[in-house]
N, C-alpha and C. Protein backbone atom coordinates (compact mmCIF):
# COMPACT_ATOMS: atom_id res chain seq x y z
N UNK A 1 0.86 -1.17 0.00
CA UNK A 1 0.00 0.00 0.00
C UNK A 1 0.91 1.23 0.00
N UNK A 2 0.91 2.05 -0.65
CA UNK A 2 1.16 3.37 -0.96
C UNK A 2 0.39 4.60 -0.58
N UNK A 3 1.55 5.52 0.22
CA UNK A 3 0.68 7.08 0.10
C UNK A 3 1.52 7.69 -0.87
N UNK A 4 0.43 8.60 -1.18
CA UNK A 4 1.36 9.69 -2.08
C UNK A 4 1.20 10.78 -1.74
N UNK A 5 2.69 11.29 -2.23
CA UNK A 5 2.94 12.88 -1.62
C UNK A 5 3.52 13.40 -2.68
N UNK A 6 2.66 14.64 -2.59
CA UNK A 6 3.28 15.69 -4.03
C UNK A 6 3.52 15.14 -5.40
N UNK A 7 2.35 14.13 -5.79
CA UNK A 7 2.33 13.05 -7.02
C UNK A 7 3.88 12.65 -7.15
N UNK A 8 5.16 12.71 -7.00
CA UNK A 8 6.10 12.22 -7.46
C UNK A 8 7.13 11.24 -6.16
N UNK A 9 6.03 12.06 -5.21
CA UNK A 9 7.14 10.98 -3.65
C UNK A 9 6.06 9.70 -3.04
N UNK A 10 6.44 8.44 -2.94
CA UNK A 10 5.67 7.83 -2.45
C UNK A 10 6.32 7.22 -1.24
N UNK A 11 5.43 6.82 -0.48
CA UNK A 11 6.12 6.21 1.05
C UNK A 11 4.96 4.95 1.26
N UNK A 12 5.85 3.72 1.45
CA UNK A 12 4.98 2.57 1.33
C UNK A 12 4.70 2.20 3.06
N UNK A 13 3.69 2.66 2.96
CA UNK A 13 2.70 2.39 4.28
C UNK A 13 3.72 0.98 4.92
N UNK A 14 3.74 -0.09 4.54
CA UNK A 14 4.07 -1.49 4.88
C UNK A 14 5.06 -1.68 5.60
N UNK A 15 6.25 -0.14 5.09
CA UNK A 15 7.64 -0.26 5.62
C UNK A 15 7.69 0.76 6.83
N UNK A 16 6.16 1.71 7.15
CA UNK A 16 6.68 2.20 8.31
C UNK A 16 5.83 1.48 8.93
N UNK A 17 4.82 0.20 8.64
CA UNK A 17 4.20 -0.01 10.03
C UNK A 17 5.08 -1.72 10.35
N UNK A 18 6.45 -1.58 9.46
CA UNK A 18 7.29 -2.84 9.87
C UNK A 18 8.36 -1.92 11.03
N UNK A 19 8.91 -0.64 10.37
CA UNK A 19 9.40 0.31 11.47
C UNK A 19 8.91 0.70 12.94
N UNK A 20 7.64 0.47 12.71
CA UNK A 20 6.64 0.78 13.76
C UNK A 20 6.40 -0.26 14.32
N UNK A 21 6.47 -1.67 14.18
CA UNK A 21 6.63 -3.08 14.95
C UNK A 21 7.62 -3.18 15.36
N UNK A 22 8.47 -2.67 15.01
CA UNK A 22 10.19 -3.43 15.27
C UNK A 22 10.56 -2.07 16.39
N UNK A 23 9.49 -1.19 16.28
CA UNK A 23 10.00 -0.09 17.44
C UNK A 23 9.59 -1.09 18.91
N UNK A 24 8.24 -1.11 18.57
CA UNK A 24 7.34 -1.84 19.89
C UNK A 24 8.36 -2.82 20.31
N UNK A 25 8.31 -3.68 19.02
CA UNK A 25 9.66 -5.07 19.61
C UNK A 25 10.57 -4.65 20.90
N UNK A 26 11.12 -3.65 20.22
CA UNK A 26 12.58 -3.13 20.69
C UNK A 26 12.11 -2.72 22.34
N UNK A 27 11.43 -1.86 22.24
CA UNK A 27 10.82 -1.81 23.40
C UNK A 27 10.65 -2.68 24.35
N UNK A 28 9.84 -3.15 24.40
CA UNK A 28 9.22 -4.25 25.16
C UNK A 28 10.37 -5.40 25.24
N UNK A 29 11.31 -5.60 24.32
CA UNK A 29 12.80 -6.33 24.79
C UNK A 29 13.31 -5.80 25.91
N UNK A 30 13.48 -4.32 25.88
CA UNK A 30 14.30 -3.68 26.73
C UNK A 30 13.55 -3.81 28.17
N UNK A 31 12.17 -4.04 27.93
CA UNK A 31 11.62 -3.84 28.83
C UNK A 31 12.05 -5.73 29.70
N UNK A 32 11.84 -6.80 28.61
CA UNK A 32 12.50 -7.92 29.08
C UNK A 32 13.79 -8.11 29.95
N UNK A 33 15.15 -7.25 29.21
CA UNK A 33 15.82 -7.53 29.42
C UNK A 33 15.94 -6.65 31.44
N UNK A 34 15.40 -5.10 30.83
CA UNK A 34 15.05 -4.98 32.77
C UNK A 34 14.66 -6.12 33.77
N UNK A 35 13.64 -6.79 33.48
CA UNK A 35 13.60 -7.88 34.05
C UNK A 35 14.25 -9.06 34.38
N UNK A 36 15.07 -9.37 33.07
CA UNK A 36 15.86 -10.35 33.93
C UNK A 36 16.97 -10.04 34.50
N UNK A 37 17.05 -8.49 34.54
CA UNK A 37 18.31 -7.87 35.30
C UNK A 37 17.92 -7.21 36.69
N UNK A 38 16.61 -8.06 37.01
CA UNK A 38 16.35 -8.23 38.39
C UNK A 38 15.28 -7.03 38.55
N UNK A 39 15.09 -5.74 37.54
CA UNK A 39 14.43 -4.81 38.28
C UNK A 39 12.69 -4.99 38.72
N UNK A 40 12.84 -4.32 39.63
CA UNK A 40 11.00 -4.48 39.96
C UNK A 40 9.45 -3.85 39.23
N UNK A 41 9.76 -4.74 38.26
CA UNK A 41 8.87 -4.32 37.27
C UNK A 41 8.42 -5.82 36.48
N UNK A 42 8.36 -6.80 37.53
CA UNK A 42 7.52 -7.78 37.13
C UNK A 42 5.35 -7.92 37.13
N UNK A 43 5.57 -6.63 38.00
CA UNK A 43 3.70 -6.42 38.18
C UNK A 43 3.48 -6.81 36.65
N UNK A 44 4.00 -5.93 35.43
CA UNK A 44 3.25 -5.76 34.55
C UNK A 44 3.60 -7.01 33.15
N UNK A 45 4.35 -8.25 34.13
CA UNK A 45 4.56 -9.52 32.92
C UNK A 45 4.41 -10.54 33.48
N UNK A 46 4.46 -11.31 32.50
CA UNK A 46 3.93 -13.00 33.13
C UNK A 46 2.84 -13.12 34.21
N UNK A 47 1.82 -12.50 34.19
CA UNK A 47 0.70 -12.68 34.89
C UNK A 47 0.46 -11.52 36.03
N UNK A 48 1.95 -10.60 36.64
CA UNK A 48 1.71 -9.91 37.44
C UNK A 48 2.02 -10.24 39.10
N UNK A 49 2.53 -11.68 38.87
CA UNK A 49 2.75 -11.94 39.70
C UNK A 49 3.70 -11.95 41.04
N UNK A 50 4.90 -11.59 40.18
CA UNK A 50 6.38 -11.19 41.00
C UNK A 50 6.47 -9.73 40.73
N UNK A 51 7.01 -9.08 41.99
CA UNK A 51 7.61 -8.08 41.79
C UNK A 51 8.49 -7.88 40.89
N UNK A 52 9.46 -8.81 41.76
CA UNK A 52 10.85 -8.87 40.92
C UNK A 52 11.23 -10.49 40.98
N UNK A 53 11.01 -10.49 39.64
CA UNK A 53 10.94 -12.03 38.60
C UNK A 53 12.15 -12.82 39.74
N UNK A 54 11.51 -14.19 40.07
CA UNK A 54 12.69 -14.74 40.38
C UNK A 54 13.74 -15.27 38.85
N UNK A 55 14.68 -16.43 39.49
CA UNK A 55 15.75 -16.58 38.81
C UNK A 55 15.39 -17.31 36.89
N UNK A 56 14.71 -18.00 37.50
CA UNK A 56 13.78 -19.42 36.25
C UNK A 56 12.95 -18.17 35.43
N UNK A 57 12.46 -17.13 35.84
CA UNK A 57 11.35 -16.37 34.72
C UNK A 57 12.81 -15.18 34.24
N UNK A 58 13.63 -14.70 35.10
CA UNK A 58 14.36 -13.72 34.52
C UNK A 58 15.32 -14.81 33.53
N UNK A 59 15.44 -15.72 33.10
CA UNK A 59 16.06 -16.57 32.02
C UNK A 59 15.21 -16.49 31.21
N UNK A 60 13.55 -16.76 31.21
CA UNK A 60 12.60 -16.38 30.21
C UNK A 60 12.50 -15.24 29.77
N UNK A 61 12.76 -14.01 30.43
CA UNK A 61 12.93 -12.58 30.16
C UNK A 61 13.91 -12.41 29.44
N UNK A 62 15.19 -12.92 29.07
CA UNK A 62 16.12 -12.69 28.75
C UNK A 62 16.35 -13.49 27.25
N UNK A 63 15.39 -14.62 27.22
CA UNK A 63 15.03 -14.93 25.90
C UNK A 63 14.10 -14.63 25.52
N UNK A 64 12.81 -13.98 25.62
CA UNK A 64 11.98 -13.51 25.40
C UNK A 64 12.54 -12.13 24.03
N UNK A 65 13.40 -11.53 24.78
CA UNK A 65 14.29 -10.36 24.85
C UNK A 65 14.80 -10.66 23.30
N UNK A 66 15.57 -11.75 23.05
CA UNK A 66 16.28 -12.04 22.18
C UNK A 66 14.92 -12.88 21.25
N UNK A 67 14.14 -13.49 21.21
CA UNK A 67 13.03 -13.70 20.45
C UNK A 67 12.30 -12.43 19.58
N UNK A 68 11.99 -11.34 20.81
CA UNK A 68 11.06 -10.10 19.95
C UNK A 68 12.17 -9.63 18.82
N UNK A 69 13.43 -8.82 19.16
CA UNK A 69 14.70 -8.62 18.35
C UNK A 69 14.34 -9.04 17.24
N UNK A 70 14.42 -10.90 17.28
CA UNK A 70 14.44 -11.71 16.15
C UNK A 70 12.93 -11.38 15.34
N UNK A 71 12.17 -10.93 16.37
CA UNK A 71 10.97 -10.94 15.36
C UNK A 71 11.10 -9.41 14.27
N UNK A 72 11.27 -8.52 14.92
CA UNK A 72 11.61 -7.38 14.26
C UNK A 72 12.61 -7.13 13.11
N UNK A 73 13.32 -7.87 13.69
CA UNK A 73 14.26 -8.39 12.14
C UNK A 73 13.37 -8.91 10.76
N UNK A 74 12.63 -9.73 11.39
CA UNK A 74 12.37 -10.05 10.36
C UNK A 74 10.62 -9.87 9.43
N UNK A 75 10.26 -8.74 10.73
CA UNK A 75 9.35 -7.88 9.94
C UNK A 75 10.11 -6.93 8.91
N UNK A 76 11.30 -6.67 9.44
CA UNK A 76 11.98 -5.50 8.63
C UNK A 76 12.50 -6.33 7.26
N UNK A 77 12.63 -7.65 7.79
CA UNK A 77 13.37 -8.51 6.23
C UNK A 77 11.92 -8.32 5.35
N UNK A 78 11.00 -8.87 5.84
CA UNK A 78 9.63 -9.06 4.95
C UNK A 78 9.09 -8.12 4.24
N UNK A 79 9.39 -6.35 5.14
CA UNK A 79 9.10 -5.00 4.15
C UNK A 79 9.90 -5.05 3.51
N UNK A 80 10.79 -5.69 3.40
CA UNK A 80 12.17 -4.66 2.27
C UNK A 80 13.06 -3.65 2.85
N UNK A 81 12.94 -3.42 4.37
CA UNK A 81 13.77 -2.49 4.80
C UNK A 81 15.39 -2.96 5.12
N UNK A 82 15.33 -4.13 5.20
CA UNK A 82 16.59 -5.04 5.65
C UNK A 82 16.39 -5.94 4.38
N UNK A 83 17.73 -6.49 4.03
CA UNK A 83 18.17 -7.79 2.82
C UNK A 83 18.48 -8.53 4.04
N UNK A 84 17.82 -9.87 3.49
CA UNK A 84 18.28 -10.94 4.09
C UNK A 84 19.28 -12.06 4.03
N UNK A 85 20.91 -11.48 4.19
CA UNK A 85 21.37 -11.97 3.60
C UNK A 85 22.72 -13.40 4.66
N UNK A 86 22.23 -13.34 6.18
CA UNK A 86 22.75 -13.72 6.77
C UNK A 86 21.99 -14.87 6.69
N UNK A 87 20.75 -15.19 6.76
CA UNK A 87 20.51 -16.61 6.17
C UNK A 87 19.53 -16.82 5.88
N UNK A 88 18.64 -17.86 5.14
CA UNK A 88 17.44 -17.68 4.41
C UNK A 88 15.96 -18.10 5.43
N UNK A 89 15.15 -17.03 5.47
CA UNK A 89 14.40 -17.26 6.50
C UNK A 89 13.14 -17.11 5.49
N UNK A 90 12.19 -17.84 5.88
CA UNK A 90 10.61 -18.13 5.19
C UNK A 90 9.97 -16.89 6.18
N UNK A 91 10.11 -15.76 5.76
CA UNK A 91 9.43 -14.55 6.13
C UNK A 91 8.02 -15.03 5.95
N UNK A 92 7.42 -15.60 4.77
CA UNK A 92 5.94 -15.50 4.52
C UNK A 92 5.33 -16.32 5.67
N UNK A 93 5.97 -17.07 5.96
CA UNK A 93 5.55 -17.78 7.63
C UNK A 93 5.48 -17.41 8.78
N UNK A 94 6.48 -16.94 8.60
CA UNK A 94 7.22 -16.41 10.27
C UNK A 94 6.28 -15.05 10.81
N UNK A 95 5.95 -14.10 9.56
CA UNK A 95 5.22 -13.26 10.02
C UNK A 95 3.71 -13.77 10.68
N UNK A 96 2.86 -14.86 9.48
CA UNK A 96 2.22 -15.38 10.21
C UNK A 96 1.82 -16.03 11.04
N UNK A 97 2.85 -16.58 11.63
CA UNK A 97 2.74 -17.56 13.09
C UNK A 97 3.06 -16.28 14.28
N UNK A 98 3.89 -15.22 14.13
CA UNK A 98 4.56 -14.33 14.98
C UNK A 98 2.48 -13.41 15.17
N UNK A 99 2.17 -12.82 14.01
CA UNK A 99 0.98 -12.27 14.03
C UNK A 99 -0.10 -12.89 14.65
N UNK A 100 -0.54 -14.47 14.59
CA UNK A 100 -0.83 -15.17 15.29
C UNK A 100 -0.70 -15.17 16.89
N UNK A 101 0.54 -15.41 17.21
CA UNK A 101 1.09 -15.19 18.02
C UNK A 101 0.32 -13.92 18.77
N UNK A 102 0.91 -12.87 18.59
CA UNK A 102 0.30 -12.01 19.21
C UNK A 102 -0.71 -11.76 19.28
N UNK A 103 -2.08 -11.58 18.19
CA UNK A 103 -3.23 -12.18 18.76
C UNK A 103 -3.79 -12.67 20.09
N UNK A 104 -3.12 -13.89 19.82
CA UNK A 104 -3.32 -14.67 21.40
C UNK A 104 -2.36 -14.10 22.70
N UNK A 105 -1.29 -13.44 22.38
CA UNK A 105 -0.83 -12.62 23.36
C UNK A 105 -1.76 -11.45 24.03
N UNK A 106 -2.31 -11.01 23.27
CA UNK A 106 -3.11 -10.01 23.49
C UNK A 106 -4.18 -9.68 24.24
N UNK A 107 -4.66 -10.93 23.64
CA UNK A 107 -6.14 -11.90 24.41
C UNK A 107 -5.58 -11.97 26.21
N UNK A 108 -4.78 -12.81 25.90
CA UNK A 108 -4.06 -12.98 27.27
C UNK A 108 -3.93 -11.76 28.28
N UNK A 109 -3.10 -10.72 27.65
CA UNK A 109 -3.07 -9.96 28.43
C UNK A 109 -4.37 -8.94 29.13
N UNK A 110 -5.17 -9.27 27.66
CA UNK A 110 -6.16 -8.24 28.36
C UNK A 110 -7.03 -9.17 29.69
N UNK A 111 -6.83 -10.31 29.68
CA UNK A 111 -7.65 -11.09 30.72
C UNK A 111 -7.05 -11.54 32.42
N UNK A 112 -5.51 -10.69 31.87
CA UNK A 112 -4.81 -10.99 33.15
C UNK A 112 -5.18 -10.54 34.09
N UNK A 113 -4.73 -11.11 35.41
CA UNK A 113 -4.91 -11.07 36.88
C UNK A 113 -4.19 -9.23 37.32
N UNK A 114 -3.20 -9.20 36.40
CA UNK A 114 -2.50 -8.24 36.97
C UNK A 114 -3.10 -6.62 36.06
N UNK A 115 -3.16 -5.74 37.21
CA UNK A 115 -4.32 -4.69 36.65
C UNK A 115 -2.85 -3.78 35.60
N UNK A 116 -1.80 -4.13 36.29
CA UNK A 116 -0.38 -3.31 35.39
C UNK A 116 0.00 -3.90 33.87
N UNK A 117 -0.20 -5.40 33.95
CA UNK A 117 -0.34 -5.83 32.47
C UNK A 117 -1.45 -5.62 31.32
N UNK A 118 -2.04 -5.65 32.40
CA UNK A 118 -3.98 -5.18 31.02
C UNK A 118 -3.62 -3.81 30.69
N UNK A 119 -3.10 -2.73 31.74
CA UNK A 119 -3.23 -1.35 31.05
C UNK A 119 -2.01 -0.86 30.13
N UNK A 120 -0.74 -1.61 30.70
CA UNK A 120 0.31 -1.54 29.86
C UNK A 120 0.58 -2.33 28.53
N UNK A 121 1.11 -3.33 28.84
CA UNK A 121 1.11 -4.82 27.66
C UNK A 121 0.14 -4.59 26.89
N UNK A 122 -1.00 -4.67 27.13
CA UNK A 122 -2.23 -4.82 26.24
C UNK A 122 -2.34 -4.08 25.03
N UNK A 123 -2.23 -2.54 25.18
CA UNK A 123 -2.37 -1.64 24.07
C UNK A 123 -0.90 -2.11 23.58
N UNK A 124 0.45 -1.99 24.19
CA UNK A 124 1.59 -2.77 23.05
C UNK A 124 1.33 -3.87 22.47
N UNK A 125 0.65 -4.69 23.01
CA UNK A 125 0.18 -5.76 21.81
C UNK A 125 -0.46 -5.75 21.09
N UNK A 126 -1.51 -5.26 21.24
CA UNK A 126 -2.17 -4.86 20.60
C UNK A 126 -2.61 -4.18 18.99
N UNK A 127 -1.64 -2.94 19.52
CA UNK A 127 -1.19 -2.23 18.52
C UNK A 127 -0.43 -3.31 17.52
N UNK A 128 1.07 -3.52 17.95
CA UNK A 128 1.82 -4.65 17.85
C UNK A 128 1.11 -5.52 16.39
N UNK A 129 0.03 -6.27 17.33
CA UNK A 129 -0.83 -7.29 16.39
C UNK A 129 -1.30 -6.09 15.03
N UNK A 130 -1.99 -5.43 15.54
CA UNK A 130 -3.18 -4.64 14.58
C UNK A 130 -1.79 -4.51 13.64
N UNK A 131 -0.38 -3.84 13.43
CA UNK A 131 0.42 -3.54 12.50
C UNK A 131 1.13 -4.63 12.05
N UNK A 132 1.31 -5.81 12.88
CA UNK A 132 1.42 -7.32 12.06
C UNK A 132 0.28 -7.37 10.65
N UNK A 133 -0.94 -7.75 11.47
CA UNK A 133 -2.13 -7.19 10.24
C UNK A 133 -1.86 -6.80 9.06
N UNK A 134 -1.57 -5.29 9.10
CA UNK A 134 -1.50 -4.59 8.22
C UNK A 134 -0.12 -5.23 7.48
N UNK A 135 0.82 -5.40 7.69
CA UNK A 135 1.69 -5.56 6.64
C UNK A 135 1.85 -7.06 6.60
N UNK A 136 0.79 -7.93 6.72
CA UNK A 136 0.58 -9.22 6.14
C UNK A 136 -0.32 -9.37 4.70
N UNK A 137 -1.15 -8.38 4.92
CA UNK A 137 -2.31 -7.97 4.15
C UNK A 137 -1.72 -6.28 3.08
């Protein structure tokens, strides 16, 4: 999908809402990797339950961390903003199991126990999903 500007400039919608996923990604990694670096800001993940994540969930935080990364990569491989040339990845999949994915992330969060994950997480996934969407379609 295309906008156009000033009939001769176009900007393909697809590649800023892959820019615009891979921001959230990035985010919400960083926000992982706080966690498994002990800080107290577990209210608003994995259910809400720990303050501060013990040892077994801050190892999940910390791959979690390195999973979103990977996903953003390879929204950015699938717009065209990145060549994929470090190794051959089935983008046409990956987006849809990852979009999937969040979906049901989403769901999740909005039904959680913890009142800091529904108001936070939720709209990042959310969003998240809704711009998977869009640049699947």
């Amino acid at each position: 999908m295309y906008l156009l500007i000033k009939e001769a400039t176009t900007i393909d919608l697809t590649i800023i809402a892959a820019m615009l996923v891979t921001i959230i990604f990035t985010v919400i990694a960083i926000f992982q990797v706080l966690l498994s670096l002990g800080f107290p800001l577990g209210e608003a993940a994995m259910g809400g339950f720990h303050k501060v994540l013990p040892p077994p969930l801050r190892i999940v935080s910390a791959f979690n961390a390195l999973i979103l990364l990977f996903m953003g990569y390879v929204f950015l491989v699938h717009a065209g903003v990145l060549t994929n040339t470090i190794f051959s990845l089935p983008t046409n999949a990956l987006v849809w199991v990852f979009t999937v994915f969040l979906g049901l992330n989403t769901l999740a969060n909005l039904v959680s126990k913890s009142k800091k994950e529904r108001i936070i997480m939720t709209p990042l996934s959310g969003i998240a999903f809704l711009l998977c969407v869009f640049i699947i379609f």
